[in-house]
C-alpha atoms as a PDB file:
ATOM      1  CA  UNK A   1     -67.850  19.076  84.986  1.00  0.00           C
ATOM      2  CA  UNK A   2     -66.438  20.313  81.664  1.00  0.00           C
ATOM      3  CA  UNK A   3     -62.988  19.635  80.559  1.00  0.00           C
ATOM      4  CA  UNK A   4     -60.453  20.142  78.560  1.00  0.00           C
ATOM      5  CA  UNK A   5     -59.852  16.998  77.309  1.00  0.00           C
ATOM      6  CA  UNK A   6     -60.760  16.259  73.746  1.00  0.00           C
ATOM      7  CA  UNK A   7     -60.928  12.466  73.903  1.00  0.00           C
ATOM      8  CA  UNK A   8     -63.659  13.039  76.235  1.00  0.00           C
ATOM      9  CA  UNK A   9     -66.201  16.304  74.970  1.00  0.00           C
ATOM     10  CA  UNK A  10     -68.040  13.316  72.999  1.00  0.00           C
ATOM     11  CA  UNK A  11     -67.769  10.857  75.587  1.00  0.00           C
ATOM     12  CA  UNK A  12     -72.128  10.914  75.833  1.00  0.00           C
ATOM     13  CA  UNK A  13     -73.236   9.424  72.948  1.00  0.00           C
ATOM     14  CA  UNK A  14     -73.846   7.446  70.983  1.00  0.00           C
ATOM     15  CA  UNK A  15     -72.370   3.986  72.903  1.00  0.00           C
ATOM     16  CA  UNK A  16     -69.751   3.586  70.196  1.00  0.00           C
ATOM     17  CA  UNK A  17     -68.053   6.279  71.731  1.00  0.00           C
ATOM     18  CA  UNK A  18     -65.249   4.786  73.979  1.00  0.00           C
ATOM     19  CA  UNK A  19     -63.565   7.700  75.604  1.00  0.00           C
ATOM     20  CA  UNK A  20     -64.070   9.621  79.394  1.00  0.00           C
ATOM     21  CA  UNK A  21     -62.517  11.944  81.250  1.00  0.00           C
ATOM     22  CA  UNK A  22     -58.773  11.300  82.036  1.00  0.00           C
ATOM     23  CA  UNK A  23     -58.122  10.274  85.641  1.00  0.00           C
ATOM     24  CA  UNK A  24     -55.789  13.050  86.169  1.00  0.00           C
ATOM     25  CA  UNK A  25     -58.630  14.986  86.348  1.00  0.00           C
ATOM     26  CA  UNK A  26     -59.974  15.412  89.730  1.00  0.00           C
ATOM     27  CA  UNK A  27     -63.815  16.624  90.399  1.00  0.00           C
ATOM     28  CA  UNK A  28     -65.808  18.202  92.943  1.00  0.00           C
ATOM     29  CA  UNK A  29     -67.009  14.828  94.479  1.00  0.00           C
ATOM     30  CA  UNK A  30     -63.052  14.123  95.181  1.00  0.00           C
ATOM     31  CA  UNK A  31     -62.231  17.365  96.719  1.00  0.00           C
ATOM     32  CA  UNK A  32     -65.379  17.269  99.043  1.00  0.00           C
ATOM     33  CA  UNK A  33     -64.407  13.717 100.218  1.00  0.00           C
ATOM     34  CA  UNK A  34     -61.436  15.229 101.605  1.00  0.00           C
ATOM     35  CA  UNK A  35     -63.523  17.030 103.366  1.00  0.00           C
ATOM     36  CA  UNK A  36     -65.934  14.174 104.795  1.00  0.00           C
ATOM     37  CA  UNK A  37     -68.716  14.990 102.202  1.00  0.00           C
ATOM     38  CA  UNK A  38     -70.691  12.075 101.261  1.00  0.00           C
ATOM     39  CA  UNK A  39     -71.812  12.267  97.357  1.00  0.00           C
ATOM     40  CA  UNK A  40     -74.388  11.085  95.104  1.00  0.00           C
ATOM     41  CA  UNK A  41     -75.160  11.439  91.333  1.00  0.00           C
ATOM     42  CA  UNK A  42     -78.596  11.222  90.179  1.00  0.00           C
ATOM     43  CA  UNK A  43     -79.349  11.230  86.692  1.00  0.00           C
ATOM     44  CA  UNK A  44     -77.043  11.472  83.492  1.00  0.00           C
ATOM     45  CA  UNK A  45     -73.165  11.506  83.798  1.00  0.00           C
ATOM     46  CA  UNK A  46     -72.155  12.140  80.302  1.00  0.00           C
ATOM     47  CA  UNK A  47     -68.542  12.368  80.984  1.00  0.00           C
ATOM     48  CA  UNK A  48     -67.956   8.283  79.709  1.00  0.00           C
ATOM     49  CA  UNK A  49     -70.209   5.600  79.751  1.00  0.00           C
ATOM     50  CA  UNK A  50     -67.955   2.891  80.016  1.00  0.00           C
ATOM     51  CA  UNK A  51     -67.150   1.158  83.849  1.00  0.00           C
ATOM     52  CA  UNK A  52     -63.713   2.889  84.323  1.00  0.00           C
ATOM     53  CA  UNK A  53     -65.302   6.297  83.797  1.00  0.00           C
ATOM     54  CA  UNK A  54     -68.858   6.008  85.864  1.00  0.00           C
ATOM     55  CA  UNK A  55     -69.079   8.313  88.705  1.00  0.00           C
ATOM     56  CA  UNK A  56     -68.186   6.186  91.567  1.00  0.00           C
ATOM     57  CA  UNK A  57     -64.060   6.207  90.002  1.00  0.00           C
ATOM     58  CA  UNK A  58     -64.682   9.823  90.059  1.00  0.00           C
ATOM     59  CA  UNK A  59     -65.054   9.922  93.904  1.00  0.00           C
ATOM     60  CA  UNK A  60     -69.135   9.849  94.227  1.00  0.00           C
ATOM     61  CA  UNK A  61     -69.852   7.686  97.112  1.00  0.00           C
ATOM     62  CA  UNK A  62     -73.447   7.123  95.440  1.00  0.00           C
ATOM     63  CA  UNK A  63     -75.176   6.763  91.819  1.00  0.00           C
ATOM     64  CA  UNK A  64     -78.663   6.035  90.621  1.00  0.00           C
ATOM     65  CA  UNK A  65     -78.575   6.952  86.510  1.00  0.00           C
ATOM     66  CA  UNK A  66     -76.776   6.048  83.730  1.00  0.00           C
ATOM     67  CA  UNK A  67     -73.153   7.063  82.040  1.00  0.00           C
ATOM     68  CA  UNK A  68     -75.610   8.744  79.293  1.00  0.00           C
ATOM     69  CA  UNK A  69     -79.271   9.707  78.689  1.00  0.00           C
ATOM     70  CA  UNK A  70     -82.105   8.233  77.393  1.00  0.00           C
ATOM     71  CA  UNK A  71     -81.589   8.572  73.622  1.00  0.00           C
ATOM     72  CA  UNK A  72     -83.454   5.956  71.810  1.00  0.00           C
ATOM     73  CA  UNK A  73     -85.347   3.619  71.855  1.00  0.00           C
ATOM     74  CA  UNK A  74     -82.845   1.400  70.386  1.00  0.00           C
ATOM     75  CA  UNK A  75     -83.446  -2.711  69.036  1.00  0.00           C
ATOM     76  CA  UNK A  76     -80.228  -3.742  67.720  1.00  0.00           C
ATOM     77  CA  UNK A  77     -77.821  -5.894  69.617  1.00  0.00           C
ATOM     78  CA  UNK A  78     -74.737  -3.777  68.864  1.00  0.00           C
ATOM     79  CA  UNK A  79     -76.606  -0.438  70.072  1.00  0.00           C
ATOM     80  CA  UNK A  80     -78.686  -1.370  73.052  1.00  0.00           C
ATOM     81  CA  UNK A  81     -80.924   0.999  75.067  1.00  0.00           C
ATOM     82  CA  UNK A  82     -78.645   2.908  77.804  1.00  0.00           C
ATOM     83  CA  UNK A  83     -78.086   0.946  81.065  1.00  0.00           C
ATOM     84  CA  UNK A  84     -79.087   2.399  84.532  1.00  0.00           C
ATOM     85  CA  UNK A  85     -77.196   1.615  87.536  1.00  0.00           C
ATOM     86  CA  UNK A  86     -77.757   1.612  90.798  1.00  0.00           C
ATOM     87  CA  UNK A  87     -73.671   2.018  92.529  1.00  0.00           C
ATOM     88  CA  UNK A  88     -71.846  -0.343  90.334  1.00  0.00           C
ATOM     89  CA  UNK A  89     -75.242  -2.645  89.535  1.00  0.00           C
ATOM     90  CA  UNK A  90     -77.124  -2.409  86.447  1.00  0.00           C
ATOM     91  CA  UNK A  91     -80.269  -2.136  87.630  1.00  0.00           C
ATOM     92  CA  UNK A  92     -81.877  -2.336  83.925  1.00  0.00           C
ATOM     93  CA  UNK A  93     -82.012  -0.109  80.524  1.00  0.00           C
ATOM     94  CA  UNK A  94     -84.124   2.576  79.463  1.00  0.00           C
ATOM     95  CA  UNK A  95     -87.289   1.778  77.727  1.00  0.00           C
ATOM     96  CA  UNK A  96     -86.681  -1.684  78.626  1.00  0.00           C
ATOM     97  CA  UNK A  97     -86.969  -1.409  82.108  1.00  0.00           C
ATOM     98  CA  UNK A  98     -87.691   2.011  82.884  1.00  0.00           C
ATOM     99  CA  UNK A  99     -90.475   2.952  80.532  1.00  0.00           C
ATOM    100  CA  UNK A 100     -90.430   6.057  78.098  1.00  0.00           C
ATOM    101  CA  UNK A 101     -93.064   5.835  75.991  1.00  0.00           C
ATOM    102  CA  UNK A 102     -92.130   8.203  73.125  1.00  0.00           C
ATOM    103  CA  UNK A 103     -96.219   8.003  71.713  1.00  0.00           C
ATOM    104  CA  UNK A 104     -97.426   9.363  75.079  1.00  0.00           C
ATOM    105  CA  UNK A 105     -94.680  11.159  76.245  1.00  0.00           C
ATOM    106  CA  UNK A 106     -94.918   8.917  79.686  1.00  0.00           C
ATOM    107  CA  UNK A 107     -92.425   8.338  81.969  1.00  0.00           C
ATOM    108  CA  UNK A 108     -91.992   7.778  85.750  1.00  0.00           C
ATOM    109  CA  UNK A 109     -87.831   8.459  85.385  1.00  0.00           C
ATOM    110  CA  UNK A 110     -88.081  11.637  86.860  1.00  0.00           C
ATOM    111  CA  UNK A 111     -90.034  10.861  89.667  1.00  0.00           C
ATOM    112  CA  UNK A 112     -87.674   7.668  90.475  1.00  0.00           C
ATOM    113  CA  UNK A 113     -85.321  10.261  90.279  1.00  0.00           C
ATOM    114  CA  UNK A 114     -86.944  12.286  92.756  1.00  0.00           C
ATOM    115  CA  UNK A 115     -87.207   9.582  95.286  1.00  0.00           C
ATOM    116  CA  UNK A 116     -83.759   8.357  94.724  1.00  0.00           C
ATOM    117  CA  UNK A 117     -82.638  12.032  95.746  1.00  0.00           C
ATOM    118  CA  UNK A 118     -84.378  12.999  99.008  1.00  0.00           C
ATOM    119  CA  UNK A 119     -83.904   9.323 100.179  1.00  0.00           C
ATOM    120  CA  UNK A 120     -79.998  10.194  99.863  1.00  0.00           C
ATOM    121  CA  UNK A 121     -81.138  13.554 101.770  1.00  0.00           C
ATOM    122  CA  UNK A 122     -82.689  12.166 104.581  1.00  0.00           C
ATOM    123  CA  UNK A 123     -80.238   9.695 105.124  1.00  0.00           C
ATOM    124  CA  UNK A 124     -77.074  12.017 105.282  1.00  0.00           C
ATOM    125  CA  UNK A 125     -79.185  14.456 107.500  1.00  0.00           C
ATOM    126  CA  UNK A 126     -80.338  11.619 109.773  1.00  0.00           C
ATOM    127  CA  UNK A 127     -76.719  10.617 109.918  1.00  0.00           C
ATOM    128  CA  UNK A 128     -75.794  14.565 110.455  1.00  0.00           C
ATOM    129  CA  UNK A 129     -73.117  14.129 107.190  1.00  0.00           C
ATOM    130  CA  UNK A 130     -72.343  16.909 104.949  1.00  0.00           C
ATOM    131  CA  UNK A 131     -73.458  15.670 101.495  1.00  0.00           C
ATOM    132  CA  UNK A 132     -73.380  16.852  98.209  1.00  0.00           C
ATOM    133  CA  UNK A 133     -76.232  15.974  95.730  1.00  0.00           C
ATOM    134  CA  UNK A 134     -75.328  16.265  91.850  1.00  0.00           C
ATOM    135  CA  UNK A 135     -78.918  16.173  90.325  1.00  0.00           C
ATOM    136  CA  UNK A 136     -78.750  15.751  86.366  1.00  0.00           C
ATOM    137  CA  UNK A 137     -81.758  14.570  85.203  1.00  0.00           C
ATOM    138  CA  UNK A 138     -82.375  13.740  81.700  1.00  0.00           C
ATOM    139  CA  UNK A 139     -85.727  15.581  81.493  1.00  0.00           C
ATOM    140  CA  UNK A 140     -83.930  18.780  80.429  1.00  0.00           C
ATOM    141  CA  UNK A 141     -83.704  17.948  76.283  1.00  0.00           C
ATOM    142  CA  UNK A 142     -85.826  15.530  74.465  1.00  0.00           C
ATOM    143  CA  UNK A 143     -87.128  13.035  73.997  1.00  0.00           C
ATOM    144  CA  UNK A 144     -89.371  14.872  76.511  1.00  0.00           C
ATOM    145  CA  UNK A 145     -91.522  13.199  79.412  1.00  0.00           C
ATOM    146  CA  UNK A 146     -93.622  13.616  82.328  1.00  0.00           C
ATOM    147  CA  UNK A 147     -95.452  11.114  84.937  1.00  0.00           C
ATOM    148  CA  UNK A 148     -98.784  10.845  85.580  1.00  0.00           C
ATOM    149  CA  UNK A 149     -98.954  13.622  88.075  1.00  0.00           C
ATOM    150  CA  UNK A 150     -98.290  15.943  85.020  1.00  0.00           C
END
């Protein structure tokens, strides 16, 4: 999911940032809809935070994550803690609702995650649907994290 467009190579942080990728632009989930493909996005989008540029514009049929990653944690008003939706529902913000605790390095985002994605396997599989899972969690960079399991 890298493009070309300028206005939206910074589109992941910080919140200030108001830009996304252009509309023009069409992705992979678009192209397998054609195609019947059911989609889901689980994780961080980073290609525009703000409603007209979440994933489910950009032809995802699915999204449990947020339009950025879990950068923070963050007090002020102006520059809250990163939102995580559920479709087109806020579902609640990281550290506020789902935990990082940057002392411990404890978190149970990844295992949310987890459930989140083979839930969306088993369904389309039940269902017999060709699917196509984008799995992007934010585990990959810090601040780093595990569960309790690890």
């Amino acid at each position: 999911f890298y493009s070309t467009n300028a206005h939206a190579r910074n589109a992941y942080t910080p919140q200030t940032i108001v830009g996304g990728i252009h509309q023009y632009e069409k992705l992979l989930p678009a192209l397998l809809k054609e195609a019947d493909y059911r989609s889901k996005i689980i994780g961080k989008w980073h290609l525009g935070h703000r409603e007209q540029f979440l994933p489910l514009t950009r032809g995802f049929d699915e999204f449990f994550g947020s339009g950025n990653c879990h950068f923070g944690p963050f007090d002020d008003v102006k520059t809250p803690n990163m939102p995580v939706y559920k479709n087109e529902k806020m579902v609640g913000r990281y550290y506020t609702n789902f935990t990082i605790d940057r002392k411990s390095g404890h978190s149970d985002i990844s295992q949310i995650f987890l459930k989140e994605g083979l839930s969306f396997i088993e369904e389309q599989n039940a269902a017999g649907n060709p699917f196509f899972l984008y799995w992007t969690p934010d585990a990959v960079h810090g601040p780093n994290y595990a569960s309790d399991m690890f």
